[in-house]
N, C-alpha and C. Protein backbone atom coordinates (compact mmCIF):
# COMPACT_ATOMS: atom_id res chain seq x y z
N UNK A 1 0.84 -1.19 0.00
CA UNK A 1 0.00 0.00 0.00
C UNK A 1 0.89 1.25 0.00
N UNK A 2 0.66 1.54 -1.06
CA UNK A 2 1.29 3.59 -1.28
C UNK A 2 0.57 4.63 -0.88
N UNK A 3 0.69 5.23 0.38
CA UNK A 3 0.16 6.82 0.16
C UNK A 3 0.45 7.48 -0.10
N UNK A 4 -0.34 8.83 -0.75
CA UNK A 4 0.64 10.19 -1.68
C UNK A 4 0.17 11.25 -0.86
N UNK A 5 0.64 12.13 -0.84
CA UNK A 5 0.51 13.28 -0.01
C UNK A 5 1.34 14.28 -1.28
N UNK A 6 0.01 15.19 -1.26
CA UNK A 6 0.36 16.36 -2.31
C UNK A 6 0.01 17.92 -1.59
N UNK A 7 0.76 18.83 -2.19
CA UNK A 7 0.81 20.12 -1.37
C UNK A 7 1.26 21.05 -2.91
N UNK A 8 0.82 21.73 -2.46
CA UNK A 8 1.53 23.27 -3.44
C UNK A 8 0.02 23.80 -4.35
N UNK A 9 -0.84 23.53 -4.33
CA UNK A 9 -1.85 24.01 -4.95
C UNK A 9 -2.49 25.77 -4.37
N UNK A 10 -3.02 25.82 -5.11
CA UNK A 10 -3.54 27.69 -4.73
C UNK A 10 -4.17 28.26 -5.99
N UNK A 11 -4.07 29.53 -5.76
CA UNK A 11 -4.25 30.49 -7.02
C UNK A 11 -3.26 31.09 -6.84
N UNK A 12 -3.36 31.52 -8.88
CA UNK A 12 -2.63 32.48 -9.06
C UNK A 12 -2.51 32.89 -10.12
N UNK A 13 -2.24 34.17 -10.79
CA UNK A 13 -2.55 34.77 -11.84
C UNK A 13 -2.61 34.59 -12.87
N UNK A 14 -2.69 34.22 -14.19
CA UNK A 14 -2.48 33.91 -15.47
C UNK A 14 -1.45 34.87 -15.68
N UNK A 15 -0.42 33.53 -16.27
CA UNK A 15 1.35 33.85 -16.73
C UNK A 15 1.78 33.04 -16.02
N UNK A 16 1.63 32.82 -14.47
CA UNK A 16 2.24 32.79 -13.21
C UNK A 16 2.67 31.33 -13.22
N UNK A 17 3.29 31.06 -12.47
CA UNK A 17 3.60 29.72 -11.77
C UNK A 17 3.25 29.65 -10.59
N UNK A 18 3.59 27.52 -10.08
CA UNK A 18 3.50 27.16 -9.29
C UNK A 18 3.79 25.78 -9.18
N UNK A 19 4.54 24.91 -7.93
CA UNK A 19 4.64 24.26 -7.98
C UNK A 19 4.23 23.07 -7.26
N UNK A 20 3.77 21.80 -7.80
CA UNK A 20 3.13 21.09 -7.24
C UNK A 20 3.95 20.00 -6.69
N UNK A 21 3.81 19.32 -4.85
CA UNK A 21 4.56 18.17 -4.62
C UNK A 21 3.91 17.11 -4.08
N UNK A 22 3.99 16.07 -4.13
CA UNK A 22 3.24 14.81 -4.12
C UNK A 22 4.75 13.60 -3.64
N UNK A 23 4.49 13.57 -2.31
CA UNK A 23 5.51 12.36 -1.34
C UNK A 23 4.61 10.90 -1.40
N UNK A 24 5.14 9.68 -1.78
CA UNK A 24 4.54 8.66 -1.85
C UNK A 24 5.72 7.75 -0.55
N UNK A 25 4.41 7.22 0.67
CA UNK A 25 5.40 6.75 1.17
C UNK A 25 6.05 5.51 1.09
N UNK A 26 6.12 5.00 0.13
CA UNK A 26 6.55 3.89 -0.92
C UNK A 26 7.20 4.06 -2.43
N UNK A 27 7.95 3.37 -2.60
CA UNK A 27 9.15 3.45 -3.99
C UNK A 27 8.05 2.98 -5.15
N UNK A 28 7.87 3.95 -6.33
CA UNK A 28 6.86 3.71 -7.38
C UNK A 28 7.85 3.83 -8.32
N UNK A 29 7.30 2.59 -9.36
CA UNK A 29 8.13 2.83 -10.71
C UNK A 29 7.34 4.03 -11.61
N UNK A 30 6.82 4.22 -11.37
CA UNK A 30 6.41 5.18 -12.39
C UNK A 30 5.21 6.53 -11.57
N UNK A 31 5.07 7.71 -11.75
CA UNK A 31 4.78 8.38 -10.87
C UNK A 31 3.99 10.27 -12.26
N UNK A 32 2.70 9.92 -11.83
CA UNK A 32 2.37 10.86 -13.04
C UNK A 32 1.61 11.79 -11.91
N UNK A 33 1.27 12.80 -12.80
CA UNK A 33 0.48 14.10 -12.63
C UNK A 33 -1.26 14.01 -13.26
N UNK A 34 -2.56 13.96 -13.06
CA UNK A 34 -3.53 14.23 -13.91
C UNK A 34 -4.44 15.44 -12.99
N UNK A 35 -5.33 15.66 -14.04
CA UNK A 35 -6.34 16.94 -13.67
C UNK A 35 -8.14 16.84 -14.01
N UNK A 36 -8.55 17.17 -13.31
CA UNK A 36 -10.06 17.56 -13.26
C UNK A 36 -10.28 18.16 -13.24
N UNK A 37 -11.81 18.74 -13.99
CA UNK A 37 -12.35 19.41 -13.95
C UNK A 37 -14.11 19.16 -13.64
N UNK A 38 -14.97 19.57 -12.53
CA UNK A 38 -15.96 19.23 -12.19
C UNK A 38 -17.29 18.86 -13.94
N UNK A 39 -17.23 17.47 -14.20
CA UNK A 39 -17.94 17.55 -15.03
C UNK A 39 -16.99 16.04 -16.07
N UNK A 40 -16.05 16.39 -15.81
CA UNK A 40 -15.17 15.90 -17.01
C UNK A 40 -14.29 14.71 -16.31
N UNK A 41 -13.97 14.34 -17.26
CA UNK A 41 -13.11 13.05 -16.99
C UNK A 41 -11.73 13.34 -16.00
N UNK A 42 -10.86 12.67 -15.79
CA UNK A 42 -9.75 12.80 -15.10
C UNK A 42 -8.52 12.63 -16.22
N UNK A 43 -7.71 14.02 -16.68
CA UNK A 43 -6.89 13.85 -17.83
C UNK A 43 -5.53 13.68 -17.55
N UNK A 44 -5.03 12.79 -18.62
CA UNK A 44 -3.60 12.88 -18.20
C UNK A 44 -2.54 14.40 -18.40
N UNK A 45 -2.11 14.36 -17.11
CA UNK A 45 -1.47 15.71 -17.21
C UNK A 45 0.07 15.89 -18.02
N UNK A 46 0.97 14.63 -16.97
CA UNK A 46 2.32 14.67 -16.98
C UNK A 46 3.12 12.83 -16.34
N UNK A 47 4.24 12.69 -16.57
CA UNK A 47 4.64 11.44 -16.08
C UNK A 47 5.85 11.17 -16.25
N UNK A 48 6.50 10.51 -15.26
CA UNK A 48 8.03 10.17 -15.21
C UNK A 48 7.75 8.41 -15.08
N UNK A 49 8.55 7.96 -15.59
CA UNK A 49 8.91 6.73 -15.03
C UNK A 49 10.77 6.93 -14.96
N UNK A 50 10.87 5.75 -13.71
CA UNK A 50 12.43 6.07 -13.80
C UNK A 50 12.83 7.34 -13.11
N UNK A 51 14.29 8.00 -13.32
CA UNK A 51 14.71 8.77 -12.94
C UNK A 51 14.27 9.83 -13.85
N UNK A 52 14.06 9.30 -15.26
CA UNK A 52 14.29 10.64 -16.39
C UNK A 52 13.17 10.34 -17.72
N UNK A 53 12.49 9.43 -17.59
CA UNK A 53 11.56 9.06 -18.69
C UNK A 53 10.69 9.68 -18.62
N UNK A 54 10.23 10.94 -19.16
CA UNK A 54 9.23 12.06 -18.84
C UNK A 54 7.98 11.97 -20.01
N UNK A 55 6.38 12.44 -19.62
CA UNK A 55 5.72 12.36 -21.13
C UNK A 55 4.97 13.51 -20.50
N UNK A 56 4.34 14.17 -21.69
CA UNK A 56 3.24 15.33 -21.05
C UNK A 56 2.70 15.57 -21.82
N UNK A 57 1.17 15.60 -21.96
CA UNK A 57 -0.09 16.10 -22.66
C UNK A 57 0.19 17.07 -23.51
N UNK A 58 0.21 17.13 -24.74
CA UNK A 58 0.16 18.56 -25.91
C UNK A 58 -0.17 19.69 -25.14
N UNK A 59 -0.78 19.49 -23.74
CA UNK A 59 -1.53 21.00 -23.75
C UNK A 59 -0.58 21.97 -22.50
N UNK A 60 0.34 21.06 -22.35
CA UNK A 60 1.22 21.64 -21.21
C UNK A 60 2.73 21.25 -21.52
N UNK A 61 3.11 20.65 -22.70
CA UNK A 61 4.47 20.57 -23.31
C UNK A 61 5.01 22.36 -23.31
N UNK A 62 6.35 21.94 -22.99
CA UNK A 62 6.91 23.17 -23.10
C UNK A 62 6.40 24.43 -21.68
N UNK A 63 5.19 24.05 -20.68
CA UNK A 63 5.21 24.53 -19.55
C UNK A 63 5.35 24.19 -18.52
N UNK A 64 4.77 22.89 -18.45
CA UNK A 64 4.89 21.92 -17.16
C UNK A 64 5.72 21.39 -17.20
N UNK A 65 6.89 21.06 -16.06
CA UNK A 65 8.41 20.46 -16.19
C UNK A 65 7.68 19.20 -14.86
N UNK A 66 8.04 18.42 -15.25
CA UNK A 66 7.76 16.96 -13.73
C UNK A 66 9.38 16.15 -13.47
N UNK A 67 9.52 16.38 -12.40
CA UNK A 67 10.44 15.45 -11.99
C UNK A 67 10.36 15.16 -10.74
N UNK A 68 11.29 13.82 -10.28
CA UNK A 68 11.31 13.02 -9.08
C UNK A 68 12.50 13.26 -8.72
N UNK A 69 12.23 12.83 -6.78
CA UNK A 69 13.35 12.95 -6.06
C UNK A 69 13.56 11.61 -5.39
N UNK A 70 14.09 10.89 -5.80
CA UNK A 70 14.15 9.26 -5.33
C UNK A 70 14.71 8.54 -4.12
N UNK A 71 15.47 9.77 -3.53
CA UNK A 71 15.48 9.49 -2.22
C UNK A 71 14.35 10.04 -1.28
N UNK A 72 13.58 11.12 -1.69
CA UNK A 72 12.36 11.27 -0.50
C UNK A 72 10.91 10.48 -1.03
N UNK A 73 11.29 9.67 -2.34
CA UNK A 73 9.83 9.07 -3.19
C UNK A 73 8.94 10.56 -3.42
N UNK A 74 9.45 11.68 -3.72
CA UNK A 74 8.61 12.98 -4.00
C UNK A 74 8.75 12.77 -5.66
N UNK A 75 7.45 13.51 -6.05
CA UNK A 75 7.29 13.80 -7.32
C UNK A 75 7.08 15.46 -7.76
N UNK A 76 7.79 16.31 -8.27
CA UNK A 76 6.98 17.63 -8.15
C UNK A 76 6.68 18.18 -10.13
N UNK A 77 5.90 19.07 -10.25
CA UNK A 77 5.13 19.08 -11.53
C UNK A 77 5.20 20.74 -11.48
N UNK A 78 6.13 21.11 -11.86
CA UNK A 78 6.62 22.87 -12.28
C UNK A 78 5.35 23.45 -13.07
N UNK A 79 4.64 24.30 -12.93
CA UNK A 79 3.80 24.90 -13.71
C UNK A 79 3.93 26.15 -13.93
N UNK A 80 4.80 26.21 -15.27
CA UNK A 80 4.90 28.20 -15.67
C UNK A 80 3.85 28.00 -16.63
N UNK A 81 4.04 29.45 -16.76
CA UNK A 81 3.23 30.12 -18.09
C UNK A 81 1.69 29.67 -18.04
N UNK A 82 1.18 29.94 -16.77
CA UNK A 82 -0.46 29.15 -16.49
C UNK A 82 -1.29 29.82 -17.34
N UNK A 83 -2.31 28.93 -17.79
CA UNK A 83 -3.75 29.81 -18.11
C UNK A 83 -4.89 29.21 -17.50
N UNK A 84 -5.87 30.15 -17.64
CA UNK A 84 -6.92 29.80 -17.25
C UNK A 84 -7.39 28.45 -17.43
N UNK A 85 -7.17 28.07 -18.11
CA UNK A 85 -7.74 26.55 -18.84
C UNK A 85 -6.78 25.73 -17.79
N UNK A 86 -5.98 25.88 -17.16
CA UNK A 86 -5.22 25.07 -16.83
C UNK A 86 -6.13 24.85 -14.86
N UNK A 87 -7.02 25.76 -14.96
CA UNK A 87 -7.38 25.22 -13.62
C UNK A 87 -8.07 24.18 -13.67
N UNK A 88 -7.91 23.53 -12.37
CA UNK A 88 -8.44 21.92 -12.14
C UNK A 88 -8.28 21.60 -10.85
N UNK A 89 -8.44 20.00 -10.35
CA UNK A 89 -7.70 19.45 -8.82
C UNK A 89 -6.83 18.57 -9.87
N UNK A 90 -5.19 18.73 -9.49
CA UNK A 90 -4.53 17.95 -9.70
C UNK A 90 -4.50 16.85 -8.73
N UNK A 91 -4.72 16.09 -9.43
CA UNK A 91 -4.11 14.29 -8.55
C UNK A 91 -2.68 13.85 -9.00
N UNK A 92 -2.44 13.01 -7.91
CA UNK A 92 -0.80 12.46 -8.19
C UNK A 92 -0.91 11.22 -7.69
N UNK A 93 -0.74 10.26 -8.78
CA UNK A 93 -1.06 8.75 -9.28
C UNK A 93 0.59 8.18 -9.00
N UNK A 94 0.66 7.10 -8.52
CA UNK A 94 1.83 6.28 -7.79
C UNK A 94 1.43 4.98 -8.77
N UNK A 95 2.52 4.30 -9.69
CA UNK A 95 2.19 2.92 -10.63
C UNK A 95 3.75 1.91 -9.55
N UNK A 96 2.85 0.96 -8.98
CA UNK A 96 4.26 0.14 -8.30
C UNK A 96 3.61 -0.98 -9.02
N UNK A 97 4.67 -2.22 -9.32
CA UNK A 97 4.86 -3.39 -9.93
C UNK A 97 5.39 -4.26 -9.01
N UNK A 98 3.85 -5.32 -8.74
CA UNK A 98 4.84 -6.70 -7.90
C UNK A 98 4.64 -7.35 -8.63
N UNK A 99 5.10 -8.67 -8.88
CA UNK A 99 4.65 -10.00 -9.90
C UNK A 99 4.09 -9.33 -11.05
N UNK A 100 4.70 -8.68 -12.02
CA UNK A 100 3.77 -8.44 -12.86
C UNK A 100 3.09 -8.03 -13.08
N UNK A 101 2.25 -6.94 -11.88
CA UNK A 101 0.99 -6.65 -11.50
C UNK A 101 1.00 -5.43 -11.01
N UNK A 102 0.85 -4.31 -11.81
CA UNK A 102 0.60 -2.75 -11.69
C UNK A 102 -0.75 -2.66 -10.79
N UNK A 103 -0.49 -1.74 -9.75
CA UNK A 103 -0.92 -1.24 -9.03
C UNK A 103 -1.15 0.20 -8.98
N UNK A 104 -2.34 0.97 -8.97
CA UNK A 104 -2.39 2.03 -9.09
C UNK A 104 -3.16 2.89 -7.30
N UNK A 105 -2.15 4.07 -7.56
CA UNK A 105 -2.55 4.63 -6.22
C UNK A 105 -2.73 5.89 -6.54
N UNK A 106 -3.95 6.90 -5.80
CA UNK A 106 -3.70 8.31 -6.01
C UNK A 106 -3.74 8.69 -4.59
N UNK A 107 -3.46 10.83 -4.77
CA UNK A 107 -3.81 11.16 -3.84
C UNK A 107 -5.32 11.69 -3.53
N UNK A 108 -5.42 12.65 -2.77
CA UNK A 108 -6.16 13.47 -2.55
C UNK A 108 -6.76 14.28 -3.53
N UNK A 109 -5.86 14.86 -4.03
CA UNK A 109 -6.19 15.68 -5.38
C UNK A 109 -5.56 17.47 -4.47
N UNK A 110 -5.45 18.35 -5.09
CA UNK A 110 -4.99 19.96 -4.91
C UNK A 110 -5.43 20.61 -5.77
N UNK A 111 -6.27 21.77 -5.32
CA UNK A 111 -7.15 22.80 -6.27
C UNK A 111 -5.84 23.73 -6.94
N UNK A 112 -5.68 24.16 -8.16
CA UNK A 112 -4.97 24.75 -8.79
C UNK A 112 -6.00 25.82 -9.63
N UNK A 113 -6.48 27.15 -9.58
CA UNK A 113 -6.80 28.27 -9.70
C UNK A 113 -6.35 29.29 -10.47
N UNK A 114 -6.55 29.59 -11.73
CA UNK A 114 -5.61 30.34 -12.25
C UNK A 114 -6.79 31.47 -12.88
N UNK A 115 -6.52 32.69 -12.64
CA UNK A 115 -7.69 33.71 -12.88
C UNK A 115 -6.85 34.59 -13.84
N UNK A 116 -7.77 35.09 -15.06
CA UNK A 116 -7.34 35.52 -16.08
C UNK A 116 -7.39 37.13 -15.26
């Protein structure tokens, strides 16, 4: 069993940044970012597997930076250049592998606010 614990959510202006962190207290091979919006599905945001295997949605390439810290099992998800569209609750999804057998964990979720 993985728990995630995520922090850094808020508002903040359109342009602006912010950064999001998500501690899993368990070693995950693979460790992503997704977002909601009341109504809508749960989208993929961002994702590392590994130290450096990174992927990210067309709609946040080139703003959202994600990387891991593998000695604290933290994941954090850089957000410049925000827009409005980009508000949501981010969740932070933990993928561990025993036997073959992916396991999926999230957190809580963190309101992210971005006002034009």
């Amino acid at each position: 069993q993985v728990q995630l614990v995520e922090s850094g959510g808020g508002l903040v202006q359109a342009g602006g940044s912010l950064k999001l962190s998500c501690t899993a207290s368990g070693r995950a091979s693979a460790m992503n970012w997704y977002r909601q919006t009341p109504g809508n599905e749960r989208d993929f945001v961002a994702g590392i597997i590994g130290g450096s295997s990174t992927n990210y949605a067309d709609s946040v390439k080139g703003r959202f930076t994600i990387s891991r810290d593998d000695a604290t099992n933290t994941v954090y998800l850089q957000m410049d250049s925000l827009k409005p569209e980009d508000t949501a609750t981010y969740s932070c999804n933990a993928v561990t592998v025993t036997d073959g057998n992916n396991k999926n964990y999230w957190g809580q979720g963190t309101n992210v606010t971005v006002s034009s």
